[in-house]
N, C-alpha and C. Protein backbone atom coordinates (compact mmCIF):
# COMPACT_ATOMS: atom_id res chain seq x y z
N UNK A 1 -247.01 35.97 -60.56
CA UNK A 1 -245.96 35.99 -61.58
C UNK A 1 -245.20 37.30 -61.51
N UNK A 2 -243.82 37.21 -61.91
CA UNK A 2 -242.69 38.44 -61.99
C UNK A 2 -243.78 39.38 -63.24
N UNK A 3 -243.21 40.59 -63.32
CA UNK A 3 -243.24 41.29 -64.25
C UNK A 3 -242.33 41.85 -64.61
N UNK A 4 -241.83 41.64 -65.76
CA UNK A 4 -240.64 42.24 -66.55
C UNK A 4 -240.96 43.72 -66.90
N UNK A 5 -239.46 44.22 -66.29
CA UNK A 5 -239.72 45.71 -67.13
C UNK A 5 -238.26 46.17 -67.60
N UNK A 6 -238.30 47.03 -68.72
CA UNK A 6 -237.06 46.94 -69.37
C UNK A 6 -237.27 48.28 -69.92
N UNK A 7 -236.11 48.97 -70.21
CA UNK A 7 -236.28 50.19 -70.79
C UNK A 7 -235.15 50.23 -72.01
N UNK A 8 -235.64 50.84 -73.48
CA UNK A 8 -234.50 50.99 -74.32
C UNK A 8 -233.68 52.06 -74.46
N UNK A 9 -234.03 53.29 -73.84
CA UNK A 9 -233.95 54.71 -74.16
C UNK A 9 -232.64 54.08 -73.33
N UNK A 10 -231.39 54.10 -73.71
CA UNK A 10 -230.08 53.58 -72.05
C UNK A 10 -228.77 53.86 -73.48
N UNK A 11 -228.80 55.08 -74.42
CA UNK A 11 -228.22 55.80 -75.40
C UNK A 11 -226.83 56.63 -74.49
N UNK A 12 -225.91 56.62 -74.93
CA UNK A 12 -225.39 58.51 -75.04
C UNK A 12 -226.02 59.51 -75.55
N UNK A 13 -226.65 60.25 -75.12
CA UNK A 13 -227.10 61.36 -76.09
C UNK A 13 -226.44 62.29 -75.72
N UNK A 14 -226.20 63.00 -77.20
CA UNK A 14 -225.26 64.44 -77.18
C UNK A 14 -226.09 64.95 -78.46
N UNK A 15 -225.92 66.70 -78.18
CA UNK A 15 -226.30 68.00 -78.67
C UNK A 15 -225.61 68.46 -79.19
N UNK A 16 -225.98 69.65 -79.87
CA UNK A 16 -224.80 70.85 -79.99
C UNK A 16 -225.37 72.26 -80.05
N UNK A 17 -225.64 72.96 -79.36
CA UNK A 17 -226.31 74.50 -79.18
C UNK A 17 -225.07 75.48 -79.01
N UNK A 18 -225.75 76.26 -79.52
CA UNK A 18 -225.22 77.90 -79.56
C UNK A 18 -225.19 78.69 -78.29
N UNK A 19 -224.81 79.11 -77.69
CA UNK A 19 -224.64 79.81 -76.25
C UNK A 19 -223.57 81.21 -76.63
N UNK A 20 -224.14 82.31 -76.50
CA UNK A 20 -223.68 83.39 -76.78
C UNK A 20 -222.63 83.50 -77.84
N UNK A 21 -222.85 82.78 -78.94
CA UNK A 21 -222.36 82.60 -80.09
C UNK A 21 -220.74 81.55 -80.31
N UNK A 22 -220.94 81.26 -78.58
CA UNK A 22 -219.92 79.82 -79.22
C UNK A 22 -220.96 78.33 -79.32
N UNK A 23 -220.02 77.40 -79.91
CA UNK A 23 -221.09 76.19 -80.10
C UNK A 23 -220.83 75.22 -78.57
N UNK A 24 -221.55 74.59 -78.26
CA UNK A 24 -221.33 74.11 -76.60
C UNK A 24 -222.06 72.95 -77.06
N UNK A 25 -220.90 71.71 -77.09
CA UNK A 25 -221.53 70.10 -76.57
C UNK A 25 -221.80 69.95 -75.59
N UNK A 26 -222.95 68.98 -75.56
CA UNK A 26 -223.74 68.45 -74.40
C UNK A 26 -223.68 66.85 -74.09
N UNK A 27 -222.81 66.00 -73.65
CA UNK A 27 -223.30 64.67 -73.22
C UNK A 27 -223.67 63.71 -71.90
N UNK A 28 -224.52 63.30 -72.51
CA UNK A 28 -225.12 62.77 -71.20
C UNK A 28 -225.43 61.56 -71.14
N UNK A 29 -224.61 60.74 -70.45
CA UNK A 29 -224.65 58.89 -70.45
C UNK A 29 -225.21 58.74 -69.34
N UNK A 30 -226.11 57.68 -69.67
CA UNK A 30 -227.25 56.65 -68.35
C UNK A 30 -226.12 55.71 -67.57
N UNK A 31 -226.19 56.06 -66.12
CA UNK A 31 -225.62 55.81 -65.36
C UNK A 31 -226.29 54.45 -64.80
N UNK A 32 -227.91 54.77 -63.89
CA UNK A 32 -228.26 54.11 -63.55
C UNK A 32 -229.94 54.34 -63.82
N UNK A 33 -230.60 53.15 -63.32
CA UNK A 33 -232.01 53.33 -63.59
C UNK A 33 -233.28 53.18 -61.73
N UNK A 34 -233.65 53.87 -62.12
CA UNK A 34 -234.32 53.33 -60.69
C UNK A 34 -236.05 53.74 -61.09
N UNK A 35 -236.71 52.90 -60.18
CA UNK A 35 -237.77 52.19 -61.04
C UNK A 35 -238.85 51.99 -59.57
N UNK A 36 -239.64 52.66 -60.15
CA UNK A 36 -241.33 53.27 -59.56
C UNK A 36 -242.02 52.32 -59.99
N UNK A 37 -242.66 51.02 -59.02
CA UNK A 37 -243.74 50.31 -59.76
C UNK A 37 -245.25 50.33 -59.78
N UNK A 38 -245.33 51.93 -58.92
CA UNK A 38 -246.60 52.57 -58.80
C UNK A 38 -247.55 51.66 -57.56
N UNK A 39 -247.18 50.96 -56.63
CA UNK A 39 -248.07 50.09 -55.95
C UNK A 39 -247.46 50.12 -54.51
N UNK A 40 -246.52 51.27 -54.20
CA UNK A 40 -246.10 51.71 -52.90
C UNK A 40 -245.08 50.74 -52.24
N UNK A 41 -244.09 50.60 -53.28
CA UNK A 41 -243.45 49.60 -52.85
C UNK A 41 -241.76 50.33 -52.77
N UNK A 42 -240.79 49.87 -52.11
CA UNK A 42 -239.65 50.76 -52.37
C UNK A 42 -239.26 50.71 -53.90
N UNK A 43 -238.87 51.63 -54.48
CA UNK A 43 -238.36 51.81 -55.32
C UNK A 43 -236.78 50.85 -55.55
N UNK A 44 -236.29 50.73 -56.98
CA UNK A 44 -235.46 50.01 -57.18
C UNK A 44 -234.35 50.22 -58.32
N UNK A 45 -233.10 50.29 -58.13
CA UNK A 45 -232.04 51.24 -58.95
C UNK A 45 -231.17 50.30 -58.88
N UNK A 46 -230.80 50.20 -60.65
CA UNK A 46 -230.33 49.50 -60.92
C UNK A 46 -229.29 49.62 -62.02
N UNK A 47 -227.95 49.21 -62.35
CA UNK A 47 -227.20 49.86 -63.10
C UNK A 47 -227.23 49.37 -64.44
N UNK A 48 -227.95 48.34 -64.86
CA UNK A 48 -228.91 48.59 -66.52
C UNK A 48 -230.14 48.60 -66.86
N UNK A 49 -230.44 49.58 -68.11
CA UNK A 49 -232.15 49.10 -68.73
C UNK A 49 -232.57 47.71 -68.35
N UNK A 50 -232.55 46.87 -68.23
CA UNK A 50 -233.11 45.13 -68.54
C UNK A 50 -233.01 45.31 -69.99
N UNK A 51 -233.96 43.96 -69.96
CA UNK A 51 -233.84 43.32 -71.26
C UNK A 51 -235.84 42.81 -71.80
N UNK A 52 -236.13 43.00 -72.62
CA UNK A 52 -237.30 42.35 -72.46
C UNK A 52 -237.32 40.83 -72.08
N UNK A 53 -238.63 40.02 -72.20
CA UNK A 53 -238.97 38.61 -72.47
C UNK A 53 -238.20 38.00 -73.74
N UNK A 54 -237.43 36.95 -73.36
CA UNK A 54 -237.69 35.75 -72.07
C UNK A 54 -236.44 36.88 -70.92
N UNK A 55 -235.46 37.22 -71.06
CA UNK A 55 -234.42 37.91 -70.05
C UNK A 55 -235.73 38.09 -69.14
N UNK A 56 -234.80 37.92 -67.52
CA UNK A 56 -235.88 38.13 -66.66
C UNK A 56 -234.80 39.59 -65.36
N UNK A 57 -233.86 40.05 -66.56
CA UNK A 57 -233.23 41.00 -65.84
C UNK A 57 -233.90 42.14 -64.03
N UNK A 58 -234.81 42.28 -64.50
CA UNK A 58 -235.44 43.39 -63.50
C UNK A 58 -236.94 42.81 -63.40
N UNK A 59 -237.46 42.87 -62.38
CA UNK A 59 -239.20 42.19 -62.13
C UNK A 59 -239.42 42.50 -61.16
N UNK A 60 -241.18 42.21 -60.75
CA UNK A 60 -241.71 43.04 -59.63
C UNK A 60 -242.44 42.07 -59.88
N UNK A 61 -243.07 41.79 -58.57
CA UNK A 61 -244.29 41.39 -58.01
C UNK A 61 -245.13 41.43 -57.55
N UNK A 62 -246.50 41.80 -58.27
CA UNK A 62 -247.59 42.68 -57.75
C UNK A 62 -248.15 41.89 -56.45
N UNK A 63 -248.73 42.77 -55.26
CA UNK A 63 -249.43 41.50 -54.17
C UNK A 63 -250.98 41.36 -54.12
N UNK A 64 -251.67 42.72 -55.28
CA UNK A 64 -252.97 42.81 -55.47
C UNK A 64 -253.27 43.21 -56.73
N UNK A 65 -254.67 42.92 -57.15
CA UNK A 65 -254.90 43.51 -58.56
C UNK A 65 -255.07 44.81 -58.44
N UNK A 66 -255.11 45.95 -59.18
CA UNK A 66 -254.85 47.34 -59.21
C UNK A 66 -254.61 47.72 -60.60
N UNK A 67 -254.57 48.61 -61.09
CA UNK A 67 -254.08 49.83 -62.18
C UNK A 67 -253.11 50.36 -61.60
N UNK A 68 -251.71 50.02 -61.65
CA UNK A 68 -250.72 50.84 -61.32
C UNK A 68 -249.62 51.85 -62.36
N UNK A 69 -249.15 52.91 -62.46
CA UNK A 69 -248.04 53.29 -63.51
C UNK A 69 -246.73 53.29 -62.89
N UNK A 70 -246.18 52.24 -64.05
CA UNK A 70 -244.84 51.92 -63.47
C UNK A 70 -243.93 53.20 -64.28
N UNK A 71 -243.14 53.59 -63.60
CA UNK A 71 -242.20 54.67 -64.23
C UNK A 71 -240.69 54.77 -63.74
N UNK A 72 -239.57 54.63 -64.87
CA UNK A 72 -238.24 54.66 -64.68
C UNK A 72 -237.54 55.81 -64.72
N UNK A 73 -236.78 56.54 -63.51
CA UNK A 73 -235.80 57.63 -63.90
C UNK A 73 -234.78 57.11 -64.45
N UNK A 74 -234.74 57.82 -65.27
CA UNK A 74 -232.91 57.88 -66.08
C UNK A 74 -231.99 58.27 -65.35
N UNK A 75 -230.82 58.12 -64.44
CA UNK A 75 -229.41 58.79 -64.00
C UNK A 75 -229.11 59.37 -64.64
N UNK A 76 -228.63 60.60 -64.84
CA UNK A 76 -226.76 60.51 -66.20
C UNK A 76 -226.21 61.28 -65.97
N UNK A 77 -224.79 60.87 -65.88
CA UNK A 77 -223.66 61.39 -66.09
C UNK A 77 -223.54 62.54 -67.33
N UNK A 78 -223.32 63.64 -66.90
CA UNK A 78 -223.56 64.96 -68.00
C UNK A 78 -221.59 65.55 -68.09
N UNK A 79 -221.69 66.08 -68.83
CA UNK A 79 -220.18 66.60 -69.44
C UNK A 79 -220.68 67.51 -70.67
N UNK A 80 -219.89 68.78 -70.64
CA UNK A 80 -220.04 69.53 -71.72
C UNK A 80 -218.80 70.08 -71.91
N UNK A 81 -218.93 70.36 -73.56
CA UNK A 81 -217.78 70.87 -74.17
C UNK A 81 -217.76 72.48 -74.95
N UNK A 82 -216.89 73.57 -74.71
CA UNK A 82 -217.56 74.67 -75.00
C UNK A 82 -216.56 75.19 -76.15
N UNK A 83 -216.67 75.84 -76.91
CA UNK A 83 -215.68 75.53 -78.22
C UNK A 83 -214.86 74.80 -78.36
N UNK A 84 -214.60 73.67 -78.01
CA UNK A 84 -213.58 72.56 -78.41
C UNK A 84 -212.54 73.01 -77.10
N UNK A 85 -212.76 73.36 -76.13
CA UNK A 85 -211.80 73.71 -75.03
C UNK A 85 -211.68 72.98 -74.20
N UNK A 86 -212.28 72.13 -74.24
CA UNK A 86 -212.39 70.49 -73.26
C UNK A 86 -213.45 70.54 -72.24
N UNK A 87 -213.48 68.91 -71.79
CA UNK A 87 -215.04 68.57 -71.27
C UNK A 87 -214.82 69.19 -70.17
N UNK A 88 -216.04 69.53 -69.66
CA UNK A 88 -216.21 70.16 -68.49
C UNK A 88 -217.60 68.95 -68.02
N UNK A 89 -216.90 68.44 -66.38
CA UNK A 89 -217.97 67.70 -66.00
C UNK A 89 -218.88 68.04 -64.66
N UNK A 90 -220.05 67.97 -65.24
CA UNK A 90 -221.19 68.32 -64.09
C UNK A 90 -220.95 67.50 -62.89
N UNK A 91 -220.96 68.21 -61.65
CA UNK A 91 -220.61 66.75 -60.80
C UNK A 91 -222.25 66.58 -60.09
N UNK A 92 -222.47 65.43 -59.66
CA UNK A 92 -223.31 64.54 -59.89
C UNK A 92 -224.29 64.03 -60.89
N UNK A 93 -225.84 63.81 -60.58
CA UNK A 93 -226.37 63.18 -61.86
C UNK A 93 -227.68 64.24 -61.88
N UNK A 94 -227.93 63.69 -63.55
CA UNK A 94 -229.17 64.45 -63.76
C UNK A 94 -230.13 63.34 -63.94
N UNK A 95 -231.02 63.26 -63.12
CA UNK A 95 -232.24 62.49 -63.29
C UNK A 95 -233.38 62.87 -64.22
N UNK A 96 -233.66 62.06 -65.04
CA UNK A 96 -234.80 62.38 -66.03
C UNK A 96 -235.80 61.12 -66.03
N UNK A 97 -236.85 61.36 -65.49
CA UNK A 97 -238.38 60.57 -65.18
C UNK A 97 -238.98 60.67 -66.30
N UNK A 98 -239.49 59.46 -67.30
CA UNK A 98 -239.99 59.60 -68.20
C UNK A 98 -241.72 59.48 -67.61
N UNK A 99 -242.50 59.27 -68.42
CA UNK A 99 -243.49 59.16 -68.33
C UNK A 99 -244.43 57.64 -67.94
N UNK A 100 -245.01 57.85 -67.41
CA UNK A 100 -245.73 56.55 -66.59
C UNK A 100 -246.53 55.30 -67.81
N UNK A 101 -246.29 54.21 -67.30
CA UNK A 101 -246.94 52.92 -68.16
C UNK A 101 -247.59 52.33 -67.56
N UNK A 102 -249.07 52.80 -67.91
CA UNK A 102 -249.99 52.22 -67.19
C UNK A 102 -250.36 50.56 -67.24
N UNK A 103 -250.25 50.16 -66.43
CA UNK A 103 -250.55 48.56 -66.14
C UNK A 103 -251.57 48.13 -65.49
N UNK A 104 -252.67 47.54 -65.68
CA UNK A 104 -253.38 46.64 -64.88
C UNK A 104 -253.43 45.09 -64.78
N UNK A 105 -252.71 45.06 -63.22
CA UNK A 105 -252.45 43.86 -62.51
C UNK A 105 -253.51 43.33 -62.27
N UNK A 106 -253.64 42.02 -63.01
CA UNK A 106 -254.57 40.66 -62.81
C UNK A 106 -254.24 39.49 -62.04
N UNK A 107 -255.42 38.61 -61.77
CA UNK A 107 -254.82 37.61 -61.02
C UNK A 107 -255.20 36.33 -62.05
N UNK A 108 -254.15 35.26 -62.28
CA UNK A 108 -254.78 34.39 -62.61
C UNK A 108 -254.50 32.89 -61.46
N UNK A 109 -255.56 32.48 -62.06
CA UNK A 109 -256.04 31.22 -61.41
C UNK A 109 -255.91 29.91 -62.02
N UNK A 110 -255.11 29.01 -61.83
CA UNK A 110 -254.84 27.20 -62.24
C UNK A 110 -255.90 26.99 -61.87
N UNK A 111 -256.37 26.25 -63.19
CA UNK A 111 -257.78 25.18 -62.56
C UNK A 111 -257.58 23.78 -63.15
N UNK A 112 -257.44 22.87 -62.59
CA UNK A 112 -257.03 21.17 -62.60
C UNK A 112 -258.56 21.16 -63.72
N UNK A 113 -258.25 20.17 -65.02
CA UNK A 113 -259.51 19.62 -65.58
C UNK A 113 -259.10 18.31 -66.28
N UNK A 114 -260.45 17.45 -66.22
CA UNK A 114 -260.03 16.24 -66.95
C UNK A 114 -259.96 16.43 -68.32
N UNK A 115 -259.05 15.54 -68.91
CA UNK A 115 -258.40 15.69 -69.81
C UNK A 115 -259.22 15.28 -71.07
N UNK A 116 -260.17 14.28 -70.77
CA UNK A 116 -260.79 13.17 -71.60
C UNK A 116 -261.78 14.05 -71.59
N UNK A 117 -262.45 14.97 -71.09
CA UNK A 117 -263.65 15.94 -71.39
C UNK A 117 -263.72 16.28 -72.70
């Protein structure tokens, strides 16, 4: 069977800090996602979170049972603003790896039975 994986954290997030006493915005939009399914398989990047169950957006297919941690980097597109003087954009991305979800892959088994038992 597929395994669904989906991530919600897929926000704009923006700041606002102090930097030698001017105020400096920070934003940073999820570009893309790419996705570690811990079982040595290529990795996989993709340009949304998924979706949970039933959506079958993003899935993997384990080929053995194991304990694996599946883990998604975040892309993002970063831009900052430094007293209201306009965005200034980082060029390329900042990747942020959250933390691993440990899974243990089972196997199950169809077994035919009479019905009238």
């Amino acid at each position: 069977m597929a395994t669904i994986v989906y991530t919600d954290d897929s926000k704009v997030s923006t700041t606002t800090v102090t930097l030698l006493g001017f105020p400096v915005v920070v934003e940073a939009t999820p570009i893309s996602y790419t996705w570690d399914f811990g079982d040595g398989s290529p990795t996989v990047t993709t340009s949304t979170p998924g979706k949970p169950y039933p959506a079958a957006d993003i899935t993997h297919k384990y080929k053995k049972r194991e304990g694996v941690g599946i883990t998604v980097t975040t892309n993002y597109a970063a831009r900052f603003n430094v007293a209201d003087t306009g965005w200034q954009y980082i060029e390329g991305t900042v990747p942020i790896t959250g933390p691993a979800t440990l899974l243990q892959v089972r196997e199950a088994v169809p077994v035919l039975v009479d019905p009238g038992r």
